[in-house]
Protein backbone atom coordinates (compact mmCIF):
# COMPACT_ATOMS: atom_id res chain seq x y z
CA UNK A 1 -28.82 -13.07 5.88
CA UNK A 2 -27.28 -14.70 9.08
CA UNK A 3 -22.86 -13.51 9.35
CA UNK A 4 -21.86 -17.38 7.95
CA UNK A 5 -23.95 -16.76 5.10
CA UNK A 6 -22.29 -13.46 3.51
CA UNK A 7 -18.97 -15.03 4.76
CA UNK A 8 -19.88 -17.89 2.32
CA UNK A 9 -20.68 -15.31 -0.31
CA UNK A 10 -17.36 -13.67 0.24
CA UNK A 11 -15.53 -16.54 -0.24
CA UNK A 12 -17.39 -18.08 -2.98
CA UNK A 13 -17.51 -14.49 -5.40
CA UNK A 14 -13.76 -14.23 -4.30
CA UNK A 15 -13.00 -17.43 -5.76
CA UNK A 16 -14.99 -16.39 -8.90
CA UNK A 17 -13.70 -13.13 -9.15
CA UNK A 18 -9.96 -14.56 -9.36
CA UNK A 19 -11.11 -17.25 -11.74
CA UNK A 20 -12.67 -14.66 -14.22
CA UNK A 21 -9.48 -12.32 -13.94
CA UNK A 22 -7.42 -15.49 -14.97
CA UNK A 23 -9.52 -15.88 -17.69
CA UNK A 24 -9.13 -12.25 -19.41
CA UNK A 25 -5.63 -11.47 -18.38
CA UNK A 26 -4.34 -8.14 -16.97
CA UNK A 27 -4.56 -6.03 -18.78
CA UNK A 28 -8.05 -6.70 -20.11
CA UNK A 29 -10.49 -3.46 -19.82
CA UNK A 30 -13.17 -3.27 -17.09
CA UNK A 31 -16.18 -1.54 -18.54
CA UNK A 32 -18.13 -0.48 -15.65
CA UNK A 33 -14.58 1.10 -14.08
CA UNK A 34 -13.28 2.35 -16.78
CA UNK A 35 -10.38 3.07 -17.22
CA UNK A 36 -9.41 0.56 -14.87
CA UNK A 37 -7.67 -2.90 -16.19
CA UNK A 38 -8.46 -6.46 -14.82
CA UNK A 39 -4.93 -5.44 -12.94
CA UNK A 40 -6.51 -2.70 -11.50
CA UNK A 41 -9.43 -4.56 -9.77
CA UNK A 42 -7.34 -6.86 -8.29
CA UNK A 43 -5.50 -4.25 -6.71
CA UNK A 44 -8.41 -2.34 -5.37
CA UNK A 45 -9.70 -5.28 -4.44
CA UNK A 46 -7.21 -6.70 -2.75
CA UNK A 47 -5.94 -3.35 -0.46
CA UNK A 48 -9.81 -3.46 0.25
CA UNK A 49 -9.90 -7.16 1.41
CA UNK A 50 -6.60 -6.57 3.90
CA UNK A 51 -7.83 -3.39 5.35
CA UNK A 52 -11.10 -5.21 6.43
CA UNK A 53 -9.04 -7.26 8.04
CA UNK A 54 -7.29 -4.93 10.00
CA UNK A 55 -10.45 -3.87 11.34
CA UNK A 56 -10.70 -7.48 12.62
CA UNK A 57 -7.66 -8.50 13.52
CA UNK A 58 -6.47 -5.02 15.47
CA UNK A 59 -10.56 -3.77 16.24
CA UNK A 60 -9.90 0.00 16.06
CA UNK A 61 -12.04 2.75 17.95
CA UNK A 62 -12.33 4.57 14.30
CA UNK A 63 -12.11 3.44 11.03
CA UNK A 64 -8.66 2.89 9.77
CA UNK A 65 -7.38 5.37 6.58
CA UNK A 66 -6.82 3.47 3.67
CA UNK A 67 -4.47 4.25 0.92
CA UNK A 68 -5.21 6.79 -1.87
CA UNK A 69 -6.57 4.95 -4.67
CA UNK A 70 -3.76 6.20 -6.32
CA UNK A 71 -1.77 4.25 -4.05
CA UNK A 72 -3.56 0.91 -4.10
CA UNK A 73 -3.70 0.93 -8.08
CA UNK A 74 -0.06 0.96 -8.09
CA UNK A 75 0.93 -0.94 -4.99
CA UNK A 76 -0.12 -4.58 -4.22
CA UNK A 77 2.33 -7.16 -6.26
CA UNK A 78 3.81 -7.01 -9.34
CA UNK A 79 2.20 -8.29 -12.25
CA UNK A 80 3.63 -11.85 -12.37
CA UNK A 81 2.58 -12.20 -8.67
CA UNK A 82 -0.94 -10.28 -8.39
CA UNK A 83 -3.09 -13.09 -8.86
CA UNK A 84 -2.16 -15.14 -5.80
CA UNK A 85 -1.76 -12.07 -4.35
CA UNK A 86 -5.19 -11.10 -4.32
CA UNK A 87 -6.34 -14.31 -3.87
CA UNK A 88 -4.54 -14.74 -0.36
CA UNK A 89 -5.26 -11.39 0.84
CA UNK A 90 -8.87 -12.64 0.21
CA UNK A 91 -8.52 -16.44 1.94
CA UNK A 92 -6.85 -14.31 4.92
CA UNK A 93 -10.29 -12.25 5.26
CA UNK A 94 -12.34 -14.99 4.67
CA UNK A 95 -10.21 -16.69 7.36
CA UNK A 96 -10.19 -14.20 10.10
CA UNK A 97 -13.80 -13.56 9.92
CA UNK A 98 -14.79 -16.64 9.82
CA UNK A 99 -12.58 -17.10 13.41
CA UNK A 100 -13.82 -13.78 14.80
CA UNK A 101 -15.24 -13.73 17.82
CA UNK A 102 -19.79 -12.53 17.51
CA UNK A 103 -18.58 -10.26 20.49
CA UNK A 104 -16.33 -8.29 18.49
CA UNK A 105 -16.08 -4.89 19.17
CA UNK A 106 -14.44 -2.65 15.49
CA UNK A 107 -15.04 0.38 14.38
CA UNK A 108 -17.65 0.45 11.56
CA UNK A 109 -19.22 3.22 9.37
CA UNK A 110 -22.78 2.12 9.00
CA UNK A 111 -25.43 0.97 11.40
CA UNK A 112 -25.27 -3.18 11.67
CA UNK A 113 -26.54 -5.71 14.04
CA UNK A 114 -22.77 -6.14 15.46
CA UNK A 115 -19.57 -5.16 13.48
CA UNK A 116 -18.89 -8.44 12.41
CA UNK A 117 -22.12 -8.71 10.89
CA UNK A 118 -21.03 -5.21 9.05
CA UNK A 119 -18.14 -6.46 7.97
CA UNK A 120 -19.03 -9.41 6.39
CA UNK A 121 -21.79 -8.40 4.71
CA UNK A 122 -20.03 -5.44 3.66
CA UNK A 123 -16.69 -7.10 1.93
CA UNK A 124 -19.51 -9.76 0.69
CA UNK A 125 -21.05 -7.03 -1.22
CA UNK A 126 -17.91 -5.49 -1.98
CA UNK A 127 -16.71 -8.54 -3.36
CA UNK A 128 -19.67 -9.69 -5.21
CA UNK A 129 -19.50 -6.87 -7.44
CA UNK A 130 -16.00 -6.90 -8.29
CA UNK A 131 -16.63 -9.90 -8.79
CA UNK A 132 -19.16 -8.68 -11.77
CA UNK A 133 -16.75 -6.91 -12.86
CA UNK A 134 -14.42 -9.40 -13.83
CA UNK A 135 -17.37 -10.95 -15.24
CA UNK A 136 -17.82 -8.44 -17.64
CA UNK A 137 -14.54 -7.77 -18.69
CA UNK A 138 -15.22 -10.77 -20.89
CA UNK A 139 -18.38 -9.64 -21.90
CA UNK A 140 -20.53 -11.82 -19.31
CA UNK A 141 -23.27 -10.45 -16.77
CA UNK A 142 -23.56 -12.68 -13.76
CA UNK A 143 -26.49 -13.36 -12.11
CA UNK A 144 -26.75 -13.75 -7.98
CA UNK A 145 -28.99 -15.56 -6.04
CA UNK A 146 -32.33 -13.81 -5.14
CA UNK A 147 -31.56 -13.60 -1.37
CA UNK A 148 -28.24 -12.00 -1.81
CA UNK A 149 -29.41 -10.02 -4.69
CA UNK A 150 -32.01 -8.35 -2.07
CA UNK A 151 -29.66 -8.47 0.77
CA UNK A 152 -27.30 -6.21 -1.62
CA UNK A 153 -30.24 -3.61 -2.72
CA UNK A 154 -31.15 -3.26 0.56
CA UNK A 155 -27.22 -2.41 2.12
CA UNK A 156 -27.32 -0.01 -1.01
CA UNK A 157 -30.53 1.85 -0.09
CA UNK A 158 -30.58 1.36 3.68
CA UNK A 159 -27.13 1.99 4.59
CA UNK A 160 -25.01 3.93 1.36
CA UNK A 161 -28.03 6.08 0.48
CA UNK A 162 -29.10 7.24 4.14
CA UNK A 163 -25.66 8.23 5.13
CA UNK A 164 -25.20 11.77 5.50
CA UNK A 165 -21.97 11.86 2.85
CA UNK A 166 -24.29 10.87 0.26
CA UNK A 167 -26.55 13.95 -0.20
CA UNK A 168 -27.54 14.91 -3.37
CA UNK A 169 -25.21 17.54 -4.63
CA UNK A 170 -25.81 19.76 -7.48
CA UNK A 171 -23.10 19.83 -10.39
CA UNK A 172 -21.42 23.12 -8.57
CA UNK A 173 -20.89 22.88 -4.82
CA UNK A 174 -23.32 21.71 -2.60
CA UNK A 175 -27.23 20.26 -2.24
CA UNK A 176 -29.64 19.54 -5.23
CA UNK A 177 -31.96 22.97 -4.75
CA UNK A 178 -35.54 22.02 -6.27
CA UNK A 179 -34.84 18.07 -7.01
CA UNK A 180 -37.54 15.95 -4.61
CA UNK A 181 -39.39 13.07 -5.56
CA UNK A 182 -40.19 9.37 -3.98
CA UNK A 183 -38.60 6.20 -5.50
CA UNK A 184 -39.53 2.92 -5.32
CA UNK A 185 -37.38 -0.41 -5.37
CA UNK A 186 -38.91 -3.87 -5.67
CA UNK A 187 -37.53 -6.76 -6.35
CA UNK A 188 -40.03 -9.34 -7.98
CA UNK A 189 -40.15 -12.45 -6.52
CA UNK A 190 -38.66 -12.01 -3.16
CA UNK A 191 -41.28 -9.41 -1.67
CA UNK A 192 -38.73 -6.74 -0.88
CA UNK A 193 -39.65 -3.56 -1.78
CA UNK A 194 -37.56 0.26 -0.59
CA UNK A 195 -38.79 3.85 -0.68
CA UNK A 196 -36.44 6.49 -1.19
CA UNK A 197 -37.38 9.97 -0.43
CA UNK A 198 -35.35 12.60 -1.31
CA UNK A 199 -35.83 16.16 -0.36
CA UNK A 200 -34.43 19.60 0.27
CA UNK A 201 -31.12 17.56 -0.81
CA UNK A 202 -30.99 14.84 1.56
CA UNK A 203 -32.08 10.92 1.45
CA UNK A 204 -34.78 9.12 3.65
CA UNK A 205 -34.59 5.45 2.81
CA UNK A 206 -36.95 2.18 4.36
CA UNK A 207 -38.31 -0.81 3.70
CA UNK A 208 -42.21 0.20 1.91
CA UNK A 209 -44.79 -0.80 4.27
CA UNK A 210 -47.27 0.13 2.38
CA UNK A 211 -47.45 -1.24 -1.23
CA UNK A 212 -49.93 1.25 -2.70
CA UNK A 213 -48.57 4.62 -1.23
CA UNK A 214 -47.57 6.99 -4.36
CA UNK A 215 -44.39 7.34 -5.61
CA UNK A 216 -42.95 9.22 -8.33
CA UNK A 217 -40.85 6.35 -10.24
CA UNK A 218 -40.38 2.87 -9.49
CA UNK A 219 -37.73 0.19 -10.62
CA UNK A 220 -38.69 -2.93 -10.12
CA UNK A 221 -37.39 -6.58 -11.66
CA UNK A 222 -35.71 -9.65 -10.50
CA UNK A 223 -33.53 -9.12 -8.00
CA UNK A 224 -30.08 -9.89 -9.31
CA UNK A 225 -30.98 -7.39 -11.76
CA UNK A 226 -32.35 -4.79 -10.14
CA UNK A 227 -28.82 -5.15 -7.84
CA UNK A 228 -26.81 -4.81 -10.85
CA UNK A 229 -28.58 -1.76 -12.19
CA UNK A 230 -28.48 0.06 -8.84
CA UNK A 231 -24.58 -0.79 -8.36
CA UNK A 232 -24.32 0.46 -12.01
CA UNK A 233 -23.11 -2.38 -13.54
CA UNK A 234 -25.99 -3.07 -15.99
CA UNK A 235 -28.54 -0.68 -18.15
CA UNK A 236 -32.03 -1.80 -17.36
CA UNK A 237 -32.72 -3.47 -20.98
CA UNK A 238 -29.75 -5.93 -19.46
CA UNK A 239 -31.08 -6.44 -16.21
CA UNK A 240 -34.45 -6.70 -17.04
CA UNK A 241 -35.52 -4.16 -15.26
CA UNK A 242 -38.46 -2.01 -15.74
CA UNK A 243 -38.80 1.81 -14.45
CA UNK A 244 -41.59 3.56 -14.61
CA UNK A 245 -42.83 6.67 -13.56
CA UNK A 246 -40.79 10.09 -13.46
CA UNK A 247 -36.90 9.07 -14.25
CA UNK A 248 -35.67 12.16 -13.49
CA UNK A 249 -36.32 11.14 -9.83
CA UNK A 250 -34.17 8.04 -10.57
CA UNK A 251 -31.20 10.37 -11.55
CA UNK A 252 -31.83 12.19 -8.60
CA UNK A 253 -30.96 9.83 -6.37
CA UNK A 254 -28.05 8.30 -8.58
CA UNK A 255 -26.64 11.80 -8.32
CA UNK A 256 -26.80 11.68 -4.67
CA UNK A 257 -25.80 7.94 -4.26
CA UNK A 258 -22.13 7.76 -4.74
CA UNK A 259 -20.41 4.48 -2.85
CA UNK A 260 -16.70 4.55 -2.15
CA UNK A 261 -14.96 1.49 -0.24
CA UNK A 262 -15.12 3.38 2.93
């Protein structure tokens, strides 16, 4: 996806995510973040959009520290106010990187074309799943177009699950000992498919080139829900996804895989 598209995206799941946090109220429960409220998600969301920003806006040689979650759950505006809060800490992304200059030079913390390509697709993504989130606070699971869908698997797998934070890690202190195994991502219909190999505790993702090499377990579905499953924000009978193969592999690498906003 070209830096105008996922910009789009941001702006368009922004909007949606508002609109569906309207719809519940506050203090309605988020299932997939429990125990956060709808007030909650704004919040996080919206500490989330402005610190992007400041990456754009002040283009730091290191990634800025953000607030303790703590912090951003309890900060923002008050209750009254938090709505059109979030929603123009989310037009003022949307607006800066939409005026940002390709050149831009920001810190970033994964590998992208260019940082502003990083950080729009990145809040896109960010966004987009919120924006599920507010979805299913009353009781709906949204659906995303395939190309996004695919765009979002692949920033999952490519970038979250080869970065060295995200080894898998044993319920004590430190790597999975004895957990290995290959898994397979495809997403029907857009010919996208991943390979995640995980060994001696560490992850080595990329795109499958070969089709008909082995793999231990394989999840494969549309894409929309095979995004939603991987972001854990659907079970598979909901997304329609199928896995086959060993699933303890699968639960290998969602032990390993954990995504914070930075």
């Amino acid at each position: 996806m070209e830096i105008a598209e996922h910009i789009d995206a941001l702006q368009l799941y922004g909007g949606l995510l508002a609109d569906a946090a309207e719809r519940a109220g506050l203090d309605a429960a988020v299932p997939p973040c429990a125990p956060w409220q709808v007030k909650d998600l704004l919040r996080h969301t919206g500490h989330v959009h402005r610190w992007a920003a400041q990456h754009i806006t002040e283009r730091p040689a290191k990634v800025l520290d953000g607030p303790p979650e703590e912090e951003m759950l309890s900060g923002g505006a008050p209750d009254g106010e938090l709505i059109a809060w979030f929603r123009d800490g989310h037009a003022a992304l949307v607006k800066v990187l939409s005026a940002a200059d390709p050149g831009l030079q920001t810190a970033t913390f994964m590998d992208a074309p260019t940082p502003l390509a990083f950080w729009a697709r990145r809040q896109a993504h960010e966004t987009a799943i919120h924006r599920a989130d507010a979805e299913l606070s009353i009781g709906k699971l949204p659906g995303f177009p395939a190309s996004f869908a695919a765009d979002g698997i692949d920033e999952l797998i490519m970038g979250f699950g080869r970065r060295r934070k995200y080894r898998s890690r044993a319920a004590d202190d430190g790597a999975l000992t004895g957990g290995e195994g290959v898994l397979r991502v495809l997403a029907a219909g857009t010919g996208a498919t991943w390979r995640a190999e995980v060994r001696d505790g560490r992850i080595q993702a990329q795109p499958e080139s070969n089709p008909s090499a082995s793999a231990d377990c394989t999840v494969s579905g549309p894409a929309s829900g095979v995004y939603l499953f991987l972001w854990n924000r659907a079970n598979a009978a909901e997304a329609d996804v199928t896995i086959t193969g060993n699933p303890d592999v699968l639960a290998l690498w969602q032990s390993g895989v954990r995504v914070s906003w930075a």
